[in-house]
N, C-alpha and C. Protein backbone atom coordinates (compact mmCIF):
# COMPACT_ATOMS: atom_id res chain seq x y z
N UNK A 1 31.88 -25.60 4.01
CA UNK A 1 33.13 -25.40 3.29
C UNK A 1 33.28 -26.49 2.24
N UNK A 2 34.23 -26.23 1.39
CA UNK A 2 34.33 -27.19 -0.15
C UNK A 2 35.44 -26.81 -0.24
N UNK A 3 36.41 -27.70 -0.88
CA UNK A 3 37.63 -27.41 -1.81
C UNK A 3 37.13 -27.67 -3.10
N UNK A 4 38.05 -26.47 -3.75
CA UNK A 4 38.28 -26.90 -5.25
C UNK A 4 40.00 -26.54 -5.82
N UNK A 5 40.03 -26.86 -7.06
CA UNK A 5 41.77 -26.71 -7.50
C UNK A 5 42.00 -24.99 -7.89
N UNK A 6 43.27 -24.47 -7.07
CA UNK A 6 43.47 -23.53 -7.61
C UNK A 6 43.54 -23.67 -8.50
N UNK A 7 44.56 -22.14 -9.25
CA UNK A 7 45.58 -21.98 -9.79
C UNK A 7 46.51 -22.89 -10.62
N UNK A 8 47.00 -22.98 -9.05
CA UNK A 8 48.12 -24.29 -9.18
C UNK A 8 48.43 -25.59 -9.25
N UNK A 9 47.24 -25.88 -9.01
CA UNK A 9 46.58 -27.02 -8.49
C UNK A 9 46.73 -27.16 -7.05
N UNK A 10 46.75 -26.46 -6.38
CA UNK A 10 46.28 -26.45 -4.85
C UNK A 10 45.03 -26.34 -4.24
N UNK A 11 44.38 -27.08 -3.42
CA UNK A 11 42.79 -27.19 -2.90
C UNK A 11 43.15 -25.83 -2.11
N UNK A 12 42.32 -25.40 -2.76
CA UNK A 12 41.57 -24.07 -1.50
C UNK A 12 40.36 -24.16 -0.79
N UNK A 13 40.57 -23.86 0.26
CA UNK A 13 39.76 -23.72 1.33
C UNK A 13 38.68 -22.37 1.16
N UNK A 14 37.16 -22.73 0.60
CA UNK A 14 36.59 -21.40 0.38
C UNK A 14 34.99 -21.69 1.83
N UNK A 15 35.08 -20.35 2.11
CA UNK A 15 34.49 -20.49 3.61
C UNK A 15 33.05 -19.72 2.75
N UNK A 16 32.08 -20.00 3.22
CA UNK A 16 30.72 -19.63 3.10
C UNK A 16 30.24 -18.72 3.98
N UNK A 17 29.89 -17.79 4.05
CA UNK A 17 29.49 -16.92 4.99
C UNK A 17 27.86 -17.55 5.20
N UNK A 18 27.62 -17.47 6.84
CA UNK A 18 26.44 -18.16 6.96
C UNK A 18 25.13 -17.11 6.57
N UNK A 19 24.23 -18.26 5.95
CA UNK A 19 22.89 -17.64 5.97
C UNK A 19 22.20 -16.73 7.18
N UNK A 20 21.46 -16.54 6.27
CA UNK A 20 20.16 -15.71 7.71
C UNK A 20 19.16 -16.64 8.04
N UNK A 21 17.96 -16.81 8.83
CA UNK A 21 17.01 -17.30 8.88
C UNK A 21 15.92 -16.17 8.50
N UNK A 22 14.53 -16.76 8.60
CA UNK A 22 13.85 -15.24 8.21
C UNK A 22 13.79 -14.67 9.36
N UNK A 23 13.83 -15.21 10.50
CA UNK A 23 13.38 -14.24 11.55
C UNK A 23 14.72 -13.11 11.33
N UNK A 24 16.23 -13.31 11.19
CA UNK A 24 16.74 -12.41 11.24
C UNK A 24 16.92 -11.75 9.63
N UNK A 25 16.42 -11.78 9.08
CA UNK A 25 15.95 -11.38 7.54
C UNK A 25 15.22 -10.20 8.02
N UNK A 26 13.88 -10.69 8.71
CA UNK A 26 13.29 -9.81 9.17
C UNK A 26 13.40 -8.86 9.81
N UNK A 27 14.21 -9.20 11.20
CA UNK A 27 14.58 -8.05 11.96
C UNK A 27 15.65 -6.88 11.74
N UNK A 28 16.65 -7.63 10.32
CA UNK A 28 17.26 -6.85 10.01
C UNK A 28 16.42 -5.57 8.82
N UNK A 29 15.48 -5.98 8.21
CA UNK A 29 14.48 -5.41 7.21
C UNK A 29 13.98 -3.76 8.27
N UNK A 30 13.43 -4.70 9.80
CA UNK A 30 12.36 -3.99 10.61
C UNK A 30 13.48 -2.83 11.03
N UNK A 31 15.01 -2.81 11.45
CA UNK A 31 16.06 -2.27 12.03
C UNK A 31 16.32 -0.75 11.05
N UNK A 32 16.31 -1.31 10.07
CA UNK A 32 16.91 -0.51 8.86
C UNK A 32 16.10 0.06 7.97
N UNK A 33 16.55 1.91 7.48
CA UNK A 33 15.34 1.77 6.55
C UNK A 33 15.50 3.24 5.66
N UNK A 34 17.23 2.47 5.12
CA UNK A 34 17.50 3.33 3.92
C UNK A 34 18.41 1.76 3.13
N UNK A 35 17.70 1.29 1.93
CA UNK A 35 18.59 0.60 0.92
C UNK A 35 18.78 0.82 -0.35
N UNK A 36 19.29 0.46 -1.01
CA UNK A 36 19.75 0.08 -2.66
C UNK A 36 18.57 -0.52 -3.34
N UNK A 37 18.21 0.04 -4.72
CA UNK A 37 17.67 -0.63 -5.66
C UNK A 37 18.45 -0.65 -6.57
N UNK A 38 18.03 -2.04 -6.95
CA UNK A 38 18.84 -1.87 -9.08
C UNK A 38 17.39 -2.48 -9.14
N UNK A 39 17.62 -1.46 -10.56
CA UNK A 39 16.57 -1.44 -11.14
C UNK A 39 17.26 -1.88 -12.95
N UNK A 40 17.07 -2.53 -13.66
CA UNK A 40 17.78 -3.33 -15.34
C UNK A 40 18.05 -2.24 -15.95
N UNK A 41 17.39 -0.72 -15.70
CA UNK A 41 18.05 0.21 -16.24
C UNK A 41 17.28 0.14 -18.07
N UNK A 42 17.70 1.23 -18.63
CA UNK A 42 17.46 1.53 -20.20
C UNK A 42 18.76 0.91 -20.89
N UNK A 43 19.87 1.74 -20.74
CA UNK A 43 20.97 0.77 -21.28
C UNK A 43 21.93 0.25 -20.37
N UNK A 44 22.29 0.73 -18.98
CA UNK A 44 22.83 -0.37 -18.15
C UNK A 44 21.69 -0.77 -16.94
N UNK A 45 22.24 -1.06 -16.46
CA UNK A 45 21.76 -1.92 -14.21
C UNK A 45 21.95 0.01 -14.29
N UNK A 46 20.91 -0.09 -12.89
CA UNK A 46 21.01 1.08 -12.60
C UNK A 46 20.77 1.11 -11.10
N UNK A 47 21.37 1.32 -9.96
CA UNK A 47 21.28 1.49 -8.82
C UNK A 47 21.30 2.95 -7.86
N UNK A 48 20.07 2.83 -6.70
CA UNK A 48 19.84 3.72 -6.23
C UNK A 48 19.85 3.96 -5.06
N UNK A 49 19.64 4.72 -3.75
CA UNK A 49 19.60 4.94 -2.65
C UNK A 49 18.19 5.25 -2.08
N UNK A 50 17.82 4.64 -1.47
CA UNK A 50 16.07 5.13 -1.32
C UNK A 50 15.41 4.52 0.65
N UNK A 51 14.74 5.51 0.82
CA UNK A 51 14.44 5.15 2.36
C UNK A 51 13.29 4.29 1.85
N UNK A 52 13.12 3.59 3.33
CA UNK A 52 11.85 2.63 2.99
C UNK A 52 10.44 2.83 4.25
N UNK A 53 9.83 2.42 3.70
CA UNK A 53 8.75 1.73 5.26
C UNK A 53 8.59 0.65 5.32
N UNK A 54 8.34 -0.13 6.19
CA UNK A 54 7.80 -1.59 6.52
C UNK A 54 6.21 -1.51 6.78
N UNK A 55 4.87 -2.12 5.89
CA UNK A 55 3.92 -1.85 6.57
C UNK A 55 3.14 -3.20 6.60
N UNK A 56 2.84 -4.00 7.32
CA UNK A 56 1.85 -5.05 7.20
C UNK A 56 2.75 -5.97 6.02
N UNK A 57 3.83 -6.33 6.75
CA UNK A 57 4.55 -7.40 5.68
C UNK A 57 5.42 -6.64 4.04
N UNK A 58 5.22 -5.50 3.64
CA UNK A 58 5.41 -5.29 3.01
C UNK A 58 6.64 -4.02 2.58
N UNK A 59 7.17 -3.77 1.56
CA UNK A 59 8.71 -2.50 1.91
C UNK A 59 7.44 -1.59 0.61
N UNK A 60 7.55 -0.54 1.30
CA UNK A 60 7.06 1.00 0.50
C UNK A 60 8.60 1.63 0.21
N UNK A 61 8.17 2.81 -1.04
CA UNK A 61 9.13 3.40 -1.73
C UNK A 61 8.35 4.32 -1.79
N UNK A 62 8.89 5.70 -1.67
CA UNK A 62 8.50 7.17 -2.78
C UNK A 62 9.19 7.08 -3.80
N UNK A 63 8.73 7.38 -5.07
CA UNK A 63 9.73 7.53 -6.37
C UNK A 63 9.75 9.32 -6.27
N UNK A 64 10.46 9.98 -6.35
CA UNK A 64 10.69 11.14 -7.03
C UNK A 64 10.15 11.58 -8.05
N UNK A 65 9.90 13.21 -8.69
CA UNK A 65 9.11 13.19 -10.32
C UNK A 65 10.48 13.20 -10.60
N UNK A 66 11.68 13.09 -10.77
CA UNK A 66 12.89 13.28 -11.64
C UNK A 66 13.22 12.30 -11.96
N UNK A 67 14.41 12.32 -12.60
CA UNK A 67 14.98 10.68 -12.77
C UNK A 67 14.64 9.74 -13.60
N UNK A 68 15.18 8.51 -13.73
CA UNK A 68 14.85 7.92 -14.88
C UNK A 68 13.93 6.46 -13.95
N UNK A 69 14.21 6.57 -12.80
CA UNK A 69 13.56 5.66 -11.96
C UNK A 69 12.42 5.02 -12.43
N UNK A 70 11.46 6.05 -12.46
CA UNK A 70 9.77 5.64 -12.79
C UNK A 70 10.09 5.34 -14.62
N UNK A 71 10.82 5.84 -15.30
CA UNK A 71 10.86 5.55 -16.93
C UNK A 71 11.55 4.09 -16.84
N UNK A 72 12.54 3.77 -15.88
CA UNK A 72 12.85 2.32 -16.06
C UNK A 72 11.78 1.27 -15.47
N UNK A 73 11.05 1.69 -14.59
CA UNK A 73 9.89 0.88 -13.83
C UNK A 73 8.93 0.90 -14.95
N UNK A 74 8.37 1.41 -15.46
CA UNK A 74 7.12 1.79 -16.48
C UNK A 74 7.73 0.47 -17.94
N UNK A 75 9.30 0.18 -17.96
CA UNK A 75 9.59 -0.69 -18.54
C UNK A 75 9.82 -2.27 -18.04
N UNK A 76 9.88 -2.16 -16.54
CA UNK A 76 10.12 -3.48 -16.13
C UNK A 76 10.21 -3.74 -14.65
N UNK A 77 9.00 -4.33 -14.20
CA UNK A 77 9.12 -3.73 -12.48
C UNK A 77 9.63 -4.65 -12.22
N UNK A 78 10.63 -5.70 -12.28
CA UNK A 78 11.54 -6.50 -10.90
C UNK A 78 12.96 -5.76 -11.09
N UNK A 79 12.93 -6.14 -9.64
CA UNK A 79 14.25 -4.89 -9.36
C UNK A 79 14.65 -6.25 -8.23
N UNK A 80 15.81 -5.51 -7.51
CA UNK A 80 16.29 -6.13 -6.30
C UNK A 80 16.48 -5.61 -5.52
N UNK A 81 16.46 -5.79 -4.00
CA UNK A 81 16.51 -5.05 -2.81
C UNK A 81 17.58 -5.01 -2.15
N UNK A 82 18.70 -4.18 -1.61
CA UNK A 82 19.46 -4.80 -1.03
C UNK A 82 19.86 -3.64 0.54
N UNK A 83 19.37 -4.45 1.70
CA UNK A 83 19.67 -4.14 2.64
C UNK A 83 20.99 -4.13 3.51
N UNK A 84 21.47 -3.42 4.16
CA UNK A 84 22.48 -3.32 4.77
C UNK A 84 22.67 -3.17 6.42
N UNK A 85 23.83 -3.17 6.85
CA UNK A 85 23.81 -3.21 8.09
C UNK A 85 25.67 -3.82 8.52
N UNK A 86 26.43 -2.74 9.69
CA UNK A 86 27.86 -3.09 9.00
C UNK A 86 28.34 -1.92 10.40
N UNK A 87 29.49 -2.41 10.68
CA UNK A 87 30.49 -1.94 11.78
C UNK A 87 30.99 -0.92 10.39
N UNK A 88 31.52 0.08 11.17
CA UNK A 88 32.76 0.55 9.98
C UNK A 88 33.67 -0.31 9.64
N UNK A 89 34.89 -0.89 10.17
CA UNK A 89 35.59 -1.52 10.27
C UNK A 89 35.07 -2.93 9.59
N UNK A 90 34.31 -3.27 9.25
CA UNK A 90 33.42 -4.49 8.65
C UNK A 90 33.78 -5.71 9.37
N UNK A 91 33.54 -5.38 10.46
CA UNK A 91 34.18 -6.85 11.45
C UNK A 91 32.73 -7.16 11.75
N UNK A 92 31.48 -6.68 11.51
CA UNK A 92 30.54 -7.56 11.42
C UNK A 92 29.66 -6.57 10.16
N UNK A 93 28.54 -7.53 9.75
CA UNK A 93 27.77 -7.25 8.50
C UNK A 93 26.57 -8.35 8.40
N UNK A 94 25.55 -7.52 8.24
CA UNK A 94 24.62 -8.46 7.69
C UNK A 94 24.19 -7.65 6.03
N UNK A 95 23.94 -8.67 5.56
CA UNK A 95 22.86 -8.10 3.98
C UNK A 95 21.92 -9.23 4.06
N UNK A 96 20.89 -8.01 3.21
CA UNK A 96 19.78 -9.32 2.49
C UNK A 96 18.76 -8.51 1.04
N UNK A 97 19.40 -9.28 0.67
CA UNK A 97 18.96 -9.52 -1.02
C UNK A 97 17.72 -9.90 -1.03
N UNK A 98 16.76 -8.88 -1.77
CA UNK A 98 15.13 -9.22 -2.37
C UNK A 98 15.03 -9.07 -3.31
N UNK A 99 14.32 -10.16 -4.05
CA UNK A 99 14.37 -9.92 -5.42
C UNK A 99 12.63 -10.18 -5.60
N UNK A 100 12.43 -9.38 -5.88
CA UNK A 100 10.56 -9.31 -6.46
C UNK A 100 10.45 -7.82 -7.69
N UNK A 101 9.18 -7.54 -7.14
CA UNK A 101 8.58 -6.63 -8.37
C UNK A 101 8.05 -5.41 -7.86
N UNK A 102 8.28 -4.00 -8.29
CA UNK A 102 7.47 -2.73 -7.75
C UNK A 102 5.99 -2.71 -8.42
N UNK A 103 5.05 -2.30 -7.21
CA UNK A 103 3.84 -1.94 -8.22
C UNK A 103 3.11 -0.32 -7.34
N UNK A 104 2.99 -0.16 -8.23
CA UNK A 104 2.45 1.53 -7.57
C UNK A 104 1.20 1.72 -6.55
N UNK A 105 1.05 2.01 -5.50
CA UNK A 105 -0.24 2.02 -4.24
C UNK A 105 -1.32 2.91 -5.22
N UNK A 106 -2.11 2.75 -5.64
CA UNK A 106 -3.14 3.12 -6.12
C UNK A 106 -4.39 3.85 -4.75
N UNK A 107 -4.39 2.65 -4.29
CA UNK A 107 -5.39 3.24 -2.98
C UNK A 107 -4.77 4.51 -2.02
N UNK A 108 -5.99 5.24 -1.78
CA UNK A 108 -5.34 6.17 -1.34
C UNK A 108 -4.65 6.55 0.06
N UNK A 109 -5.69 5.40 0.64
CA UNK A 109 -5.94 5.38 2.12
C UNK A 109 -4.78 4.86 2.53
N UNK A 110 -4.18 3.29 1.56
CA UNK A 110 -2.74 2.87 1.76
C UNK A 110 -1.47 3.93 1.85
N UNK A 111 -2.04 4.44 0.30
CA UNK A 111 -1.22 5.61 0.58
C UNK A 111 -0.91 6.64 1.19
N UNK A 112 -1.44 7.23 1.89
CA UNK A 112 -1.44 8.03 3.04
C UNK A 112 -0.91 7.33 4.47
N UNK A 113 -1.06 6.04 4.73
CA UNK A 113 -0.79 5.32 5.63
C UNK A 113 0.73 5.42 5.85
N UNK A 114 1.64 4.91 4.31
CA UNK A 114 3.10 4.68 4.03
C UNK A 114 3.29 6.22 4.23
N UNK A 115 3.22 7.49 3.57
CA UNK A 115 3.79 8.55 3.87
C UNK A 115 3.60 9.10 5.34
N UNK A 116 2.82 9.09 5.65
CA UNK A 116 2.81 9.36 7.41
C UNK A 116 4.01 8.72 7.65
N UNK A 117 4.26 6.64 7.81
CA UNK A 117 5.25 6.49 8.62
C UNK A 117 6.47 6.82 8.05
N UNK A 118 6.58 7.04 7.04
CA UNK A 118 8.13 6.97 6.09
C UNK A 118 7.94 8.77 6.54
N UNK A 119 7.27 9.81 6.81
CA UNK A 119 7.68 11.16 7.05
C UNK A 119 8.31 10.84 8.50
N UNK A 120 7.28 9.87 9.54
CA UNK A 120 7.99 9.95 10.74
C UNK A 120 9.02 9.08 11.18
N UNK A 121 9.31 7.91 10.13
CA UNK A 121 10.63 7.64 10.75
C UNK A 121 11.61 7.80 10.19
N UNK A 122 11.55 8.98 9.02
CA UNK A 122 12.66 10.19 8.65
C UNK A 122 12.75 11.31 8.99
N UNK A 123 11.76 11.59 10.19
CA UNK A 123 12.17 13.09 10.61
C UNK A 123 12.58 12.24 12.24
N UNK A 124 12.81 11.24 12.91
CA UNK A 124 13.41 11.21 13.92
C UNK A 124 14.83 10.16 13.58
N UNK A 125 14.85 9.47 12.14
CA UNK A 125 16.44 8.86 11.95
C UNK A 125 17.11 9.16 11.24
N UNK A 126 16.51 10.55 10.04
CA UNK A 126 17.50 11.22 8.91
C UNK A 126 17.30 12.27 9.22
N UNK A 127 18.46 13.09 8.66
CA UNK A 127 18.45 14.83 8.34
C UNK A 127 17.71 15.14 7.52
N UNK A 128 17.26 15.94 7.58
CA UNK A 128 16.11 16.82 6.58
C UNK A 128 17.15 17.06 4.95
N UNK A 129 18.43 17.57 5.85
CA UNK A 129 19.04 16.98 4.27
C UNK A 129 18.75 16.55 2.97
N UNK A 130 18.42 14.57 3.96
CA UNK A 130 17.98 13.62 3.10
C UNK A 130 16.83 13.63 2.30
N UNK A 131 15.91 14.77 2.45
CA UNK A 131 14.56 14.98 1.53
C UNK A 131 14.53 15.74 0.52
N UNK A 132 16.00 15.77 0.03
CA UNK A 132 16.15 16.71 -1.03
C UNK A 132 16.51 15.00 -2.18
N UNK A 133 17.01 13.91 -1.59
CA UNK A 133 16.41 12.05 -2.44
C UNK A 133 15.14 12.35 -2.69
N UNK A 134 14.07 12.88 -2.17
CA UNK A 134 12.71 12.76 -2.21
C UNK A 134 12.22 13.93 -3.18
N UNK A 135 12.94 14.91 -3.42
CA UNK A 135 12.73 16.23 -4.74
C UNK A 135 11.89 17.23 -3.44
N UNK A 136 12.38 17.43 -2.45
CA UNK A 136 12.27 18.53 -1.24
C UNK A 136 13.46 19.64 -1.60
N UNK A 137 13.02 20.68 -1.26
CA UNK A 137 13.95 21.33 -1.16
C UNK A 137 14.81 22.10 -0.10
N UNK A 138 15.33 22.97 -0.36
CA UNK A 138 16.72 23.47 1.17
C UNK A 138 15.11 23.94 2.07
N UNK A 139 15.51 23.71 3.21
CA UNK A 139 14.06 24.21 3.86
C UNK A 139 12.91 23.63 4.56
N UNK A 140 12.99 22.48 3.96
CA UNK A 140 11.85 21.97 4.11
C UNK A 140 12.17 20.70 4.76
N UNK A 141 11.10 20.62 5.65
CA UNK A 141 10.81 19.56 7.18
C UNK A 141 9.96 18.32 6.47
N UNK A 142 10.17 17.30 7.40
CA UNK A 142 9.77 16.26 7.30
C UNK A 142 8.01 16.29 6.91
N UNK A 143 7.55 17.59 7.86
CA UNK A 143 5.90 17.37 7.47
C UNK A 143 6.06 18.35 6.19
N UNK A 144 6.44 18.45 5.28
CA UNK A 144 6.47 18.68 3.80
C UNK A 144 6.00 17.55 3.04
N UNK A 145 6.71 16.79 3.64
CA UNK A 145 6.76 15.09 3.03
C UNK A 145 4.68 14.80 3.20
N UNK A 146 4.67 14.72 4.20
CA UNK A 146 3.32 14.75 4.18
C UNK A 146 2.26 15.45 3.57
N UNK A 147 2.46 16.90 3.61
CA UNK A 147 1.54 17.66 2.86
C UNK A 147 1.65 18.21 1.41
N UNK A 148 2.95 16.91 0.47
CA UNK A 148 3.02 17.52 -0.52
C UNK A 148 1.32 16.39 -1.28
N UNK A 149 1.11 17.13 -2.14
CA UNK A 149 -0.28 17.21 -2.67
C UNK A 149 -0.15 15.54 -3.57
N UNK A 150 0.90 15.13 -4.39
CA UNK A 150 0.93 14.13 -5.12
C UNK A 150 2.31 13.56 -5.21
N UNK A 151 2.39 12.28 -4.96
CA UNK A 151 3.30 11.68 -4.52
C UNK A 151 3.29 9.91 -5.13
N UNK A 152 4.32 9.84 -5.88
CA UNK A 152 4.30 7.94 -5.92
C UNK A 152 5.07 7.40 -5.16
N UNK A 153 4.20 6.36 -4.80
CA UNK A 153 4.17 5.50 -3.48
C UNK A 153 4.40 3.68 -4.61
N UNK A 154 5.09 3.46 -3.97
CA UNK A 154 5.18 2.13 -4.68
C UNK A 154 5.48 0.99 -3.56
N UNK A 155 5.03 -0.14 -3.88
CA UNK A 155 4.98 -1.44 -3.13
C UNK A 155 6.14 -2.17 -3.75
N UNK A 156 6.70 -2.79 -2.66
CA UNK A 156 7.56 -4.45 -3.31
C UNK A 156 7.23 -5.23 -3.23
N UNK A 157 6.73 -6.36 -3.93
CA UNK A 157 6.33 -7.62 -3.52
C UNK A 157 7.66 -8.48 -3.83
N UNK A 158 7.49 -8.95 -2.59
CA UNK A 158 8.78 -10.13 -2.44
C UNK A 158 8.47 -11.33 -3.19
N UNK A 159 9.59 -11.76 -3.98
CA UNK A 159 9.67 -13.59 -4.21
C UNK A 159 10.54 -14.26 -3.98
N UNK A 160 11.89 -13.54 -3.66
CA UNK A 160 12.87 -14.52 -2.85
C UNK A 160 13.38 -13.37 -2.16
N UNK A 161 13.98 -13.88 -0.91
CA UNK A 161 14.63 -13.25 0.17
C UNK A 161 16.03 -13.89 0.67
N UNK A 162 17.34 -13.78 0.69
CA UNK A 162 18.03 -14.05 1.03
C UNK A 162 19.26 -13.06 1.60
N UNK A 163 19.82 -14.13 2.97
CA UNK A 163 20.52 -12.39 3.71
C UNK A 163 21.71 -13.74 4.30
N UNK A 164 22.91 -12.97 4.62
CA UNK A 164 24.40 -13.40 4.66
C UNK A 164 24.88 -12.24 5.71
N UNK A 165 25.58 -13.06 6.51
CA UNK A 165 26.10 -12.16 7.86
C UNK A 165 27.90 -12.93 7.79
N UNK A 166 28.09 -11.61 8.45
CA UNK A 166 29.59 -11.84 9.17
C UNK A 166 29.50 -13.18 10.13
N UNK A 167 30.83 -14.05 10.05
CA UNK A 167 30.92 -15.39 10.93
C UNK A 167 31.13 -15.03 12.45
């Protein structure tokens, strides 16, 4: 905690919400696995909703063919990550903020690796619904996700990590 002068000149009391460590950085990363990107956007910040995978240290993305997503990446891959995790009532909360760079899985074998787990741990923690984010349509099951023919797969590489919880 710190004071500084209001207003009025009255010290206020401003409270810091405590850090994370990485282990719970991590476990909140491993828990969860739908977040936010901003991405700098063409003419504003542009933020998105996107499921993830965790594989060998690393967060995978599908980009969609629509959207301006891949046209703002193709201009500038650091983006920021932002994870969540939250009571309704917000009487507790964790976040954690990543800030690194997307780069596209080229290999194929990687790639096939990330869509397997990102099909299976969206066909047992989301609605099929949710694969219409992914350019699926009414109808179609999680192993769609798998057997569609061409797909971008993108990597995050992390360079800073920082996460803030309820006291």
């Amino acid at each position: 905690m710190y004071s500084r002068e209001g207003m009025r000149g009255f010290a206020l009391e401003v409270f810091r919400l405590p850090e994370m460590k990485t282990d719970e950085i991590e476990k909140l990363i491993q828990e969860q696995i739908v977040c936010r990107i901003a991405f700098r956007g063409i003419d504003y910040p542009a933020i998105s909703l996107f499921q993830y995978t965790h594989l060998n240290g690393s967060l995978f993305f599908h980009f969609s063919e629509y959207g301006k997503k891949l046209e703002s990446l193709e201009k500038d891959s650091f983006v920021c990550v932002e994870i969540e995790d939250f009571t309704k009532d917000l009487g507790m909360f964790r976040f954690v903020l990543l800030k690194g760079r997307l780069q596209e899985v080229v290999d194929p074998n990687k790639k096939a690796k990330v869509i397997r787990k990102m099909a299976l741990e969206g066909g047992r923690r989301l609605s099929t619904k949710f694969l219409a984010a992914h350019g699926f349509g009414k109808g179609s099951d999680w192993s769609s996700f798998i057997n569609k023919k061409s797909m971008t797969i993108v990597e995050f590489l992390t360079l800073e990590a920082m996460g803030l919880s309820s006291p």
